[in-house]
Protein backbone atom coordinates (compact mmCIF):
# COMPACT_ATOMS: atom_id res chain seq x y z
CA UNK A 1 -11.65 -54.77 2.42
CA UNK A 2 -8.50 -56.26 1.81
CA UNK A 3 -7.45 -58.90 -1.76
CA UNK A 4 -7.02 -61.55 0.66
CA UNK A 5 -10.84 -60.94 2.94
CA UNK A 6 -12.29 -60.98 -1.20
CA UNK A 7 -10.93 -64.13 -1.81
CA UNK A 8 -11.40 -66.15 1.39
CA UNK A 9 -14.83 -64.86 1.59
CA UNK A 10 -15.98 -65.86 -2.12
CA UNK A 11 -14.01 -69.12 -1.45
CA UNK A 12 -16.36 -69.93 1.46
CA UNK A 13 -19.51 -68.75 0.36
CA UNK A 14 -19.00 -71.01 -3.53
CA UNK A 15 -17.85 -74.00 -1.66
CA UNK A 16 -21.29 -73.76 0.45
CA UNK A 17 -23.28 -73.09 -2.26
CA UNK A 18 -21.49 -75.80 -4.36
CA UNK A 19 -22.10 -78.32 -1.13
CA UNK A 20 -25.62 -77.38 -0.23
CA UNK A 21 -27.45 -75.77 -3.44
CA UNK A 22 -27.90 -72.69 -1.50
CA UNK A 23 -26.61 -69.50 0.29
CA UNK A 24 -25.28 -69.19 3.28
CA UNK A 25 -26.69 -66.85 5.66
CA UNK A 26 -23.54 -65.63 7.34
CA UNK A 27 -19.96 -65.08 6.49
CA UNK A 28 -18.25 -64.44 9.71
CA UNK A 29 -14.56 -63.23 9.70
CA UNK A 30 -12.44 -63.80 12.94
CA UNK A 31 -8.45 -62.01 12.94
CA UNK A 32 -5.91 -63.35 14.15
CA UNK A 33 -3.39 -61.66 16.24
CA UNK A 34 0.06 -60.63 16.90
CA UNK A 35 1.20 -59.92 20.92
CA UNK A 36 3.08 -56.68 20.43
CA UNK A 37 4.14 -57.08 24.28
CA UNK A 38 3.27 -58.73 27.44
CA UNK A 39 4.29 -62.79 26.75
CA UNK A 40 3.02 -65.58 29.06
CA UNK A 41 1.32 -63.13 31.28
CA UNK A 42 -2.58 -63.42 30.43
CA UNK A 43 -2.62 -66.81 32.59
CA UNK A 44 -1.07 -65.43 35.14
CA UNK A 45 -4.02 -62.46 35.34
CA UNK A 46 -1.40 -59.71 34.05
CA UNK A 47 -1.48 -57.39 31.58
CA UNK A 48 -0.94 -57.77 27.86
CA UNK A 49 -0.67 -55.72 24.45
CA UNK A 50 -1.82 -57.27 21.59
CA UNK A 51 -3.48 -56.04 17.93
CA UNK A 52 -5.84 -57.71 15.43
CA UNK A 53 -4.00 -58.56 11.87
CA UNK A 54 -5.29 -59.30 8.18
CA UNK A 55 -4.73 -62.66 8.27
CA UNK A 56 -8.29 -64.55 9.56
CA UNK A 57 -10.45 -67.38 9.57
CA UNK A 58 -13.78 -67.12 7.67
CA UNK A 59 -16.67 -69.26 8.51
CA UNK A 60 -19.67 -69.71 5.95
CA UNK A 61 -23.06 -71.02 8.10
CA UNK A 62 -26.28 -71.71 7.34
CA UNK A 63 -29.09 -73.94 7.91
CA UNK A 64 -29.58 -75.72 4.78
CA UNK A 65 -32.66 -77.42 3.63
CA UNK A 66 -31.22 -80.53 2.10
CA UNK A 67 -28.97 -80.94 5.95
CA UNK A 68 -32.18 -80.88 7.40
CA UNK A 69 -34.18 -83.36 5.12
CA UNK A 70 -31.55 -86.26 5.82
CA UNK A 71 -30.95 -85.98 9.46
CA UNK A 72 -33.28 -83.53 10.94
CA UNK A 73 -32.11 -81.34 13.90
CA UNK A 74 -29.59 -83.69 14.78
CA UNK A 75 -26.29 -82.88 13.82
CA UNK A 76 -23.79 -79.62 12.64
CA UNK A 77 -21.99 -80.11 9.66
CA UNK A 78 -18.74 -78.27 9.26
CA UNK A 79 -16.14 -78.81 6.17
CA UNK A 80 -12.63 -77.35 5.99
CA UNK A 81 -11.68 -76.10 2.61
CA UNK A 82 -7.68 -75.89 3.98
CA UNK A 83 -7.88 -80.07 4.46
CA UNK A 84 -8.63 -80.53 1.13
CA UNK A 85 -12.37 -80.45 1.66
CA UNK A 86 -12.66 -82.76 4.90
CA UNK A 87 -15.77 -82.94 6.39
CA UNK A 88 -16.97 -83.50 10.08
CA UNK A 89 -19.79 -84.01 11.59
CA UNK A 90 -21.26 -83.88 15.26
CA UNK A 91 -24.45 -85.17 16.31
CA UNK A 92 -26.62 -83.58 18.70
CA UNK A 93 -28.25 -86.94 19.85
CA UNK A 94 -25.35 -87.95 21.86
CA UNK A 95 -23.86 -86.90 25.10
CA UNK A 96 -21.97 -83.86 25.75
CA UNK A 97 -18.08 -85.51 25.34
CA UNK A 98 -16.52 -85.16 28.99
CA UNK A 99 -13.07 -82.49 29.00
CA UNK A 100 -9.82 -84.16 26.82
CA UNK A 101 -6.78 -83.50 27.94
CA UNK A 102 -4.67 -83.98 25.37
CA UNK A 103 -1.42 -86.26 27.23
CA UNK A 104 1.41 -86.19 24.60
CA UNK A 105 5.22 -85.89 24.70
CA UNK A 106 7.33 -83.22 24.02
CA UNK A 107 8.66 -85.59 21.07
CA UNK A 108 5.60 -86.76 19.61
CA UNK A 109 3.27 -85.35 16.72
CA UNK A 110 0.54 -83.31 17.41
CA UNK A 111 -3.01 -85.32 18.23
CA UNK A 112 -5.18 -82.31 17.54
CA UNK A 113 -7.51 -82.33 14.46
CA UNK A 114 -8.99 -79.01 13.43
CA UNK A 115 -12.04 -80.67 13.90
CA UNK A 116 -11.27 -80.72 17.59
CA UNK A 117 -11.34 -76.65 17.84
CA UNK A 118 -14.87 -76.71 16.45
CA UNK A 119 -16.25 -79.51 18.40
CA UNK A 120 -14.66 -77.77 21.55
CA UNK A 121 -16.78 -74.71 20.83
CA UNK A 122 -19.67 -76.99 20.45
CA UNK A 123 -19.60 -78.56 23.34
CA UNK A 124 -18.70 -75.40 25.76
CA UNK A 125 -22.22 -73.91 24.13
CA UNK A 126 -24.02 -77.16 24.90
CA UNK A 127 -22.72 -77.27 28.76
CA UNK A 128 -24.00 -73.52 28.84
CA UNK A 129 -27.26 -74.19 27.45
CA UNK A 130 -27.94 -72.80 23.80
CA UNK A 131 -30.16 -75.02 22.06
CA UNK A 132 -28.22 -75.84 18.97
CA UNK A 133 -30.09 -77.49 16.39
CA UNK A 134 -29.37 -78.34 12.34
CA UNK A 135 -26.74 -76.31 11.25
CA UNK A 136 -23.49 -76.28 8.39
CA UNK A 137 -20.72 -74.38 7.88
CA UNK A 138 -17.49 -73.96 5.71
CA UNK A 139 -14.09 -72.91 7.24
CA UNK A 140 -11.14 -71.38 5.62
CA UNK A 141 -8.61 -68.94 6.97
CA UNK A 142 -4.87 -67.62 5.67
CA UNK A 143 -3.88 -67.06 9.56
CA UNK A 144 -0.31 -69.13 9.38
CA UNK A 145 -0.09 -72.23 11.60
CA UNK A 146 2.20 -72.68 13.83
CA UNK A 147 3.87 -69.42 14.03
CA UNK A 148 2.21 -67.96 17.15
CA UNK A 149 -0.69 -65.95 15.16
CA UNK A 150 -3.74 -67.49 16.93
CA UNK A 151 -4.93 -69.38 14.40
CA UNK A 152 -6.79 -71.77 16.77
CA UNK A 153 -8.31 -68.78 18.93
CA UNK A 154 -9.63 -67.34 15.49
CA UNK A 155 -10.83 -70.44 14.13
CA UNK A 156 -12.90 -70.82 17.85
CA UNK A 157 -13.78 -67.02 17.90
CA UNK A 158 -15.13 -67.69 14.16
CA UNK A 159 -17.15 -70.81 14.74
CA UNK A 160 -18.89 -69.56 17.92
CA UNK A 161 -19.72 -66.08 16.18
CA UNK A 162 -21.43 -67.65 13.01
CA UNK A 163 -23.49 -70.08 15.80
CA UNK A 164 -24.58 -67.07 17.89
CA UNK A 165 -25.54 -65.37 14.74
CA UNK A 166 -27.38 -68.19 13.30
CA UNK A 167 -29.53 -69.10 16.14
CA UNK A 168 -29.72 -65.20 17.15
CA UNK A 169 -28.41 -65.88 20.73
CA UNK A 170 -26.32 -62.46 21.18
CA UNK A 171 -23.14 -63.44 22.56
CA UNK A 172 -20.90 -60.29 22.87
CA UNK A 173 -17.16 -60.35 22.28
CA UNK A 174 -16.46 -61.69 25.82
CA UNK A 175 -18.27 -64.09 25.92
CA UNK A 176 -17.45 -65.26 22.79
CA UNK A 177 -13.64 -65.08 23.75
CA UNK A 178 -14.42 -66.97 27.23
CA UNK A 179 -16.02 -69.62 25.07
CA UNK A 180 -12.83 -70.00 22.83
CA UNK A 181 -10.85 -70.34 25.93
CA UNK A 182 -12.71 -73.05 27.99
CA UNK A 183 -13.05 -75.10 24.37
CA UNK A 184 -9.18 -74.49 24.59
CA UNK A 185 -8.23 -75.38 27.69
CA UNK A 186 -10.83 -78.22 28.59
CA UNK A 187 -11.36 -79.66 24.99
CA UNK A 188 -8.18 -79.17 23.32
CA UNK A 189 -5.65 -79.60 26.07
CA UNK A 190 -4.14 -76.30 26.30
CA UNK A 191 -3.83 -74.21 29.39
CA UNK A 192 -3.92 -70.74 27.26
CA UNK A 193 -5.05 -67.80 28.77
CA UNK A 194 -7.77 -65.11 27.59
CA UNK A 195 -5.27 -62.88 25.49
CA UNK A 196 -5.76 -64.82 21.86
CA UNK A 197 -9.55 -64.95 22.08
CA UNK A 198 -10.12 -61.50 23.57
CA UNK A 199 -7.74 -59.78 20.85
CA UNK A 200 -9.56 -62.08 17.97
CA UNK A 201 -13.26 -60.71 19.05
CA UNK A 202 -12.71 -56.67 19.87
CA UNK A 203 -9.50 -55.43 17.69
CA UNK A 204 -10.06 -52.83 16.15
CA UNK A 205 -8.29 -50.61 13.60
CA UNK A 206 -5.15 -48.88 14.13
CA UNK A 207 -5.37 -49.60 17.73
CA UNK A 208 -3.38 -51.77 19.76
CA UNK A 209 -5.63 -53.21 22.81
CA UNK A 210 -4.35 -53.15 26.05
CA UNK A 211 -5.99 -55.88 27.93
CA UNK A 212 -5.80 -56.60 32.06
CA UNK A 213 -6.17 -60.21 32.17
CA UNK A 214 -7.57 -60.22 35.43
CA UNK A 215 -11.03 -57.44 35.52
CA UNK A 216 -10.97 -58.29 31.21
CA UNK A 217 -10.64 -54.66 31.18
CA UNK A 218 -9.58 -52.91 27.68
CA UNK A 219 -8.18 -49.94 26.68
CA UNK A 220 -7.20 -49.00 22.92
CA UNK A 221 -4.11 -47.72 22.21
CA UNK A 222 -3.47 -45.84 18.84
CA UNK A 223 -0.61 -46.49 16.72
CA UNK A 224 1.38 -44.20 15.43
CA UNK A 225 0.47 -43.96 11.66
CA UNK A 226 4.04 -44.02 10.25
CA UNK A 227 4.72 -47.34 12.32
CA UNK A 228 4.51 -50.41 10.27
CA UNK A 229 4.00 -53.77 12.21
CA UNK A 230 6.34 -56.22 10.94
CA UNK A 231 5.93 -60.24 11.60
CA UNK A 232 9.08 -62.67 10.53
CA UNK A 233 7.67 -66.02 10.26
CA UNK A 234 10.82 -67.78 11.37
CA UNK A 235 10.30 -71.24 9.79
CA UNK A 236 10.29 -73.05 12.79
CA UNK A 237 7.25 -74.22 13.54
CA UNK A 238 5.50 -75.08 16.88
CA UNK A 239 3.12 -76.39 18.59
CA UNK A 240 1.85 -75.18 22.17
CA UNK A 241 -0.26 -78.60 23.30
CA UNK A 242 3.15 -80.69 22.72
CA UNK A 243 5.37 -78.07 24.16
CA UNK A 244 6.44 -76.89 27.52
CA UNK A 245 3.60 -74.18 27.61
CA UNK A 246 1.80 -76.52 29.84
CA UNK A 247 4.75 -77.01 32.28
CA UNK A 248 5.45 -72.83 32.40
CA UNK A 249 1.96 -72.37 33.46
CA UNK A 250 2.32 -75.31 35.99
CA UNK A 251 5.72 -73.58 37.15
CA UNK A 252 4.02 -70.13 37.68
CA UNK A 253 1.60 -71.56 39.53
CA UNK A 254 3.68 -72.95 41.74
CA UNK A 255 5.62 -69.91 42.44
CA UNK A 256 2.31 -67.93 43.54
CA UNK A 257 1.63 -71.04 45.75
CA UNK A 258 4.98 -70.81 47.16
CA UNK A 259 4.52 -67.05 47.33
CA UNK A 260 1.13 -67.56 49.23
CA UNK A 261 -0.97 -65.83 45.90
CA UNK A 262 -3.54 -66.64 43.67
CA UNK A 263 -1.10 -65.31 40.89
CA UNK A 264 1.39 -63.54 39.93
CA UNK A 265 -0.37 -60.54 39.39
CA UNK A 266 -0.07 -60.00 43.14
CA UNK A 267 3.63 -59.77 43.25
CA UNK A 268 5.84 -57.08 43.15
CA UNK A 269 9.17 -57.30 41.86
CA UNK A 270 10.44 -56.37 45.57
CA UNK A 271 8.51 -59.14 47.19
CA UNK A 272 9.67 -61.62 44.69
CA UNK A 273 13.38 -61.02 45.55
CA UNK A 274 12.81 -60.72 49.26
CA UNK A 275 11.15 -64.40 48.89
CA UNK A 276 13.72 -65.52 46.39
CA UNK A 277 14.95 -68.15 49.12
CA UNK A 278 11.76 -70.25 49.16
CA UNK A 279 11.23 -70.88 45.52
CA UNK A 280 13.57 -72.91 43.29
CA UNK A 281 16.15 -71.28 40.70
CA UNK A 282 13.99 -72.34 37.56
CA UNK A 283 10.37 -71.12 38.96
CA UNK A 284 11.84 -67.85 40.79
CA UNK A 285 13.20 -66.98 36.92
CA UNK A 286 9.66 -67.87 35.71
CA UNK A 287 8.21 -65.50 37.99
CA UNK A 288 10.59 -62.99 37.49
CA UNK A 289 9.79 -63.15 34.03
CA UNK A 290 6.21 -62.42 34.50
CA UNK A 291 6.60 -59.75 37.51
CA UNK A 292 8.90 -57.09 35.35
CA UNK A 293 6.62 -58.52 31.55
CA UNK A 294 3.28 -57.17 33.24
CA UNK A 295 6.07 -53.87 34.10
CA UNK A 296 7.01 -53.70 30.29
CA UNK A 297 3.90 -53.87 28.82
CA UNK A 298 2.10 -50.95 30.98
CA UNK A 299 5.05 -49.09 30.07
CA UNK A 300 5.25 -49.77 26.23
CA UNK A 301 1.55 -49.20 26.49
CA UNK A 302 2.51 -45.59 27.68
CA UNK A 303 5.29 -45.50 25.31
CA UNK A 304 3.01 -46.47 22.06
CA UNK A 305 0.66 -43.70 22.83
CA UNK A 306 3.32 -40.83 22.95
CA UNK A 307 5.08 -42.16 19.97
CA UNK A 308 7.77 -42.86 21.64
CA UNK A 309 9.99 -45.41 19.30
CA UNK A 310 13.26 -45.73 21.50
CA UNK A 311 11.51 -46.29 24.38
CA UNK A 312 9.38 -48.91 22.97
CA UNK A 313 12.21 -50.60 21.06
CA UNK A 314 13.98 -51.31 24.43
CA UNK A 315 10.86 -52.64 26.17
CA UNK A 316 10.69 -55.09 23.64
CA UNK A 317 13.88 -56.05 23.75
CA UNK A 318 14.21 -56.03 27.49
CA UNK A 319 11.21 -58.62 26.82
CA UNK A 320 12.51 -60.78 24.35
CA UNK A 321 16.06 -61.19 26.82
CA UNK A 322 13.85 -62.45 29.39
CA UNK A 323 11.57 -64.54 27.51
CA UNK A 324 15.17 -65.87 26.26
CA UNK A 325 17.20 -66.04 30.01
CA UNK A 326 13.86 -66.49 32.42
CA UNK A 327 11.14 -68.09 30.47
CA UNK A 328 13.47 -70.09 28.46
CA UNK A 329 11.58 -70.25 25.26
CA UNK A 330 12.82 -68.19 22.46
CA UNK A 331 14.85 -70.39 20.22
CA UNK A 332 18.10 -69.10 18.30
CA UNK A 333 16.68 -68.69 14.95
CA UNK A 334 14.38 -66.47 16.89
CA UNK A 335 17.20 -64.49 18.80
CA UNK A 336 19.19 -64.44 15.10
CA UNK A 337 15.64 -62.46 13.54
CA UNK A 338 15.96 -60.11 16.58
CA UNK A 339 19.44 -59.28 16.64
CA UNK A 340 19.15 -58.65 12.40
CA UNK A 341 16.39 -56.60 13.01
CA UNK A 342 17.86 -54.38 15.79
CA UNK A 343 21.06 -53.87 13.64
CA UNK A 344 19.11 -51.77 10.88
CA UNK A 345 16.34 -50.31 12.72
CA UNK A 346 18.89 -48.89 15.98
CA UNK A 347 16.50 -46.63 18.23
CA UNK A 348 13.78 -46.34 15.67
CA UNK A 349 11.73 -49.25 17.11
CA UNK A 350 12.37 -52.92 18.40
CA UNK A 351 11.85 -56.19 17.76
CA UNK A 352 10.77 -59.63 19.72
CA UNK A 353 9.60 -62.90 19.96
CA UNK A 354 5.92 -63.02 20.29
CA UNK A 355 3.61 -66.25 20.50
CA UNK A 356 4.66 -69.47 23.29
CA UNK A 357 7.79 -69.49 21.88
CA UNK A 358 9.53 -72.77 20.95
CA UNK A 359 9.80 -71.07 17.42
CA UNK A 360 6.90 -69.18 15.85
CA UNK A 361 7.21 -65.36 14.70
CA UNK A 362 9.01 -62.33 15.54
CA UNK A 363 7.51 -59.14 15.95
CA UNK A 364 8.71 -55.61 15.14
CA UNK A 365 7.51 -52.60 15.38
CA UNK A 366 9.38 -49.34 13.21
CA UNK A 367 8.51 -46.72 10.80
CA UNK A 368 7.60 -48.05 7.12
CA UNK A 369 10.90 -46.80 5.62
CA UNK A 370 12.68 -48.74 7.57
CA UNK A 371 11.11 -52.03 5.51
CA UNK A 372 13.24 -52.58 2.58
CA UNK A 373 16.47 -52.76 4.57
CA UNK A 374 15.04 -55.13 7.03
CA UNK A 375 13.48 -57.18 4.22
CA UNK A 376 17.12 -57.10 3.03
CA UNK A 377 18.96 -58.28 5.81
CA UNK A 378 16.82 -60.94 6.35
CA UNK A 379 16.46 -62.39 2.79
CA UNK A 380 20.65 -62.27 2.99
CA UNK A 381 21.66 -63.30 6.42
CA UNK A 382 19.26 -65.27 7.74
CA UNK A 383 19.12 -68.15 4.86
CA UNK A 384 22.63 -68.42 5.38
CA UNK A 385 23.33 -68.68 8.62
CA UNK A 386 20.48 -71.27 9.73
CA UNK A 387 19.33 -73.03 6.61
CA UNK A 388 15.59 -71.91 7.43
CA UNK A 389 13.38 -69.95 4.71
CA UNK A 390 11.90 -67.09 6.72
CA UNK A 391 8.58 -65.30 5.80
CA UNK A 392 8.20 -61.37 6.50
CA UNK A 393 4.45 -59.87 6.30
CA UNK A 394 3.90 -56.32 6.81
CA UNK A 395 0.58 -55.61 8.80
CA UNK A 396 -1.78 -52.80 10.36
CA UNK A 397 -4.24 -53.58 13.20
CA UNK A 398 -7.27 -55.03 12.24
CA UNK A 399 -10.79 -55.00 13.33
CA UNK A 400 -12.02 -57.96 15.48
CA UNK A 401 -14.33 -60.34 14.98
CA UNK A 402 -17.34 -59.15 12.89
CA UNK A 403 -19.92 -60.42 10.00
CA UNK A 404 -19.61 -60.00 6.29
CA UNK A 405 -22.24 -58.85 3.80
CA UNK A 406 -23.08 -62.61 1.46
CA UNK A 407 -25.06 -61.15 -1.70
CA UNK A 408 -27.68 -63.65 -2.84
């Protein structure tokens, strides 16, 4: 157990205890994740590569007395220690809320409250029938915002673990994923697909997880234990309900209309080309982009297992080109992290976007010496030539979603 799971975890369980007068009787820990390859493909049923990380959200529940004294089995209580201590509440006495689409601009500020994620969950449990009664929780989590981590899926993954576990209703890992995805999509606004949630609830340790995003199929894939995983936060933060995720999903799906599909998935890089004519320039890139990503990741998959570094460093590369030419949304802060990257680390490795896009994180994967100089180069160049403050954490994979022990 990590500094960072010690402190999150005592944080939790002291501001329950301080709140209620009483234990908690779960501290669940959700990861968040980092896509390794395989971008914008889970919606469009293909195949992605993704690993748990360190950085999680930790949910202290409970069902205690004095909650249950005021209101009586009417209402979950849940309280954010990252807002300052904010508190919300949902009642149980009133209607299940009907779906929200969020409808906002690509210019205008977020409308999503953090609150929103949990009520989401809430209310995807209620339309499938778990009796919820009286219950409270405290949230806190060090997965960055913003950067393409998954700190929404985790926060969902979190908060319907700790209800299943309360109310002993045995949801496994799927399920609890497919849960974080309908709150998502329905609730929320986004159209994400199952990647996030499904690499949240099974990582697992020094394992990649290959994941078919059409059967939910998994296979782990070890990583090579000299192989450090290396995220640069680039300092440009983003948001995936007021960007253009929406309208890429909308644009693949119109392609596999076009293309006479139910997605992507079904397409071979032959028959796209051969149908090029009947689809416009800016959705055949889009669904080039996804044909040869789903190609990619089964072969960095491959690659990963047999340790093979140059191999994998020009998969990811090859990726990050057409998330930059096809998909259009790498930004060049993003394509500046890359190119520093691939200047020190040469065949040992590669680097890409990872996340939407629209800003976010950059991924690399090399062996650990190779650290210091990329730490370097960034720290030097990348200040200087775009004014942005850049964040660099070196992770392994982490397990997925799972309880911790609270000691009376």
């Amino acid at each position: 157990m990590n500094q960072s799971t010690v402190s999150c975890q005592a944080a939790v369980i002291e501001a329950y205890r301080e709140r209620y007068g009483e234990s908690p009787m779960y501290v669940i820990i959700a990861p968040g994740r980092v896509n390794l390859i395989g971008e914008h493909t889970d919606y469009n049923e293909g195949f992605v590569l993704p690993c748990a990380i360190g950085f999680a959200t930790y949910v202290a529940i409970g069902r205690p007395t004095t909650l249950s004294k005021e209101e009586g089995d009417t209402r979950v209580e849940a309280v954010a220690l990252d807002y300052e201590g904010e508190s919300s509440t949902i009642s149980l006495n009133e209607p299940i809320n009907l779906p929200r689409r969020l409808e906002v601009s690509d210019d205008s500020p977020s409308k999503t409250r953090w609150s929103d994620y949990v009520r989401g969950v809430i209310e995807v449990l209620r339309d499938q029938g778990h009796a919820l009664q009286s219950a409270a929780m405290v949230i806190s989590g060090d997965v960055p915002q913003g950067a393409g981590l998954s700190s929404s899926a985790s926060l969902q993954v979190a908060v319907g673990f700790a209800l299943s576990s309360l109310f002993d209703w045995g949801l496994t890992p799927t399920d609890l994923a497919l849960i974080a995805q309908r709150a998502e999509n329905e609730y929320v606004g986004c159209q994400c697909g199952i990647m996030d949630q499904l690499a949240s609830a099974h990582g697992a340790e020094q394992r990649a997880t290959l994941i078919d995003c059409r059967d939910l199929r998994l296979d782990l894939i070890p990583l090579p234990s000299e192989v450090a995983i290396i995220i640069i936060h680039s300092g440009v933060k983003r948001g995936l309900v007021d960007s253009e995720y929406n309208t890429r999903r909308m644009e693949c799906e119109e392609a596999a209309r076009t293309l006479g599909v139910t997605s992507l998935r079904e397409v071979s890089e032959s028959s796209l080309i051969a149908h090029q004519q009947t689809l416009s320039e800016k959705v055949y890139r889009r669904a080039r982009h996804v044909i040869t990503e789903n190609q990619r990741t089964l072969a960095a998959a491959e690659a990963l297992a047999q340790g093979d570094l140059k191999r994998l460093g020009e998969l990811m590369y090859a990726s990050h080109a057409s998330l930059a030419n096809d998909y259009e949304v790498t930004v060049p802060p993003l394509d500046l992290i890359v190119e520093l990257i691939q200047s020190v680390i040469g065949e040992e490795g590669g680097a890409r976007m990872t996340g939407g896009g629209f800003g976010g994180c950059v991924v690399a994967l090399t062996p650990h010496a190779n650290v210091p100089a990329i730490k370097a180069i960034i720290e030097s160049q990348y200040t200087l030539r775009t004014d942005l403050e850049a964040r660099l954490f070196v992770c392994k994979a982490s397990g997925g979603a799972r309880a911790l022990t609270v000691s009376q």
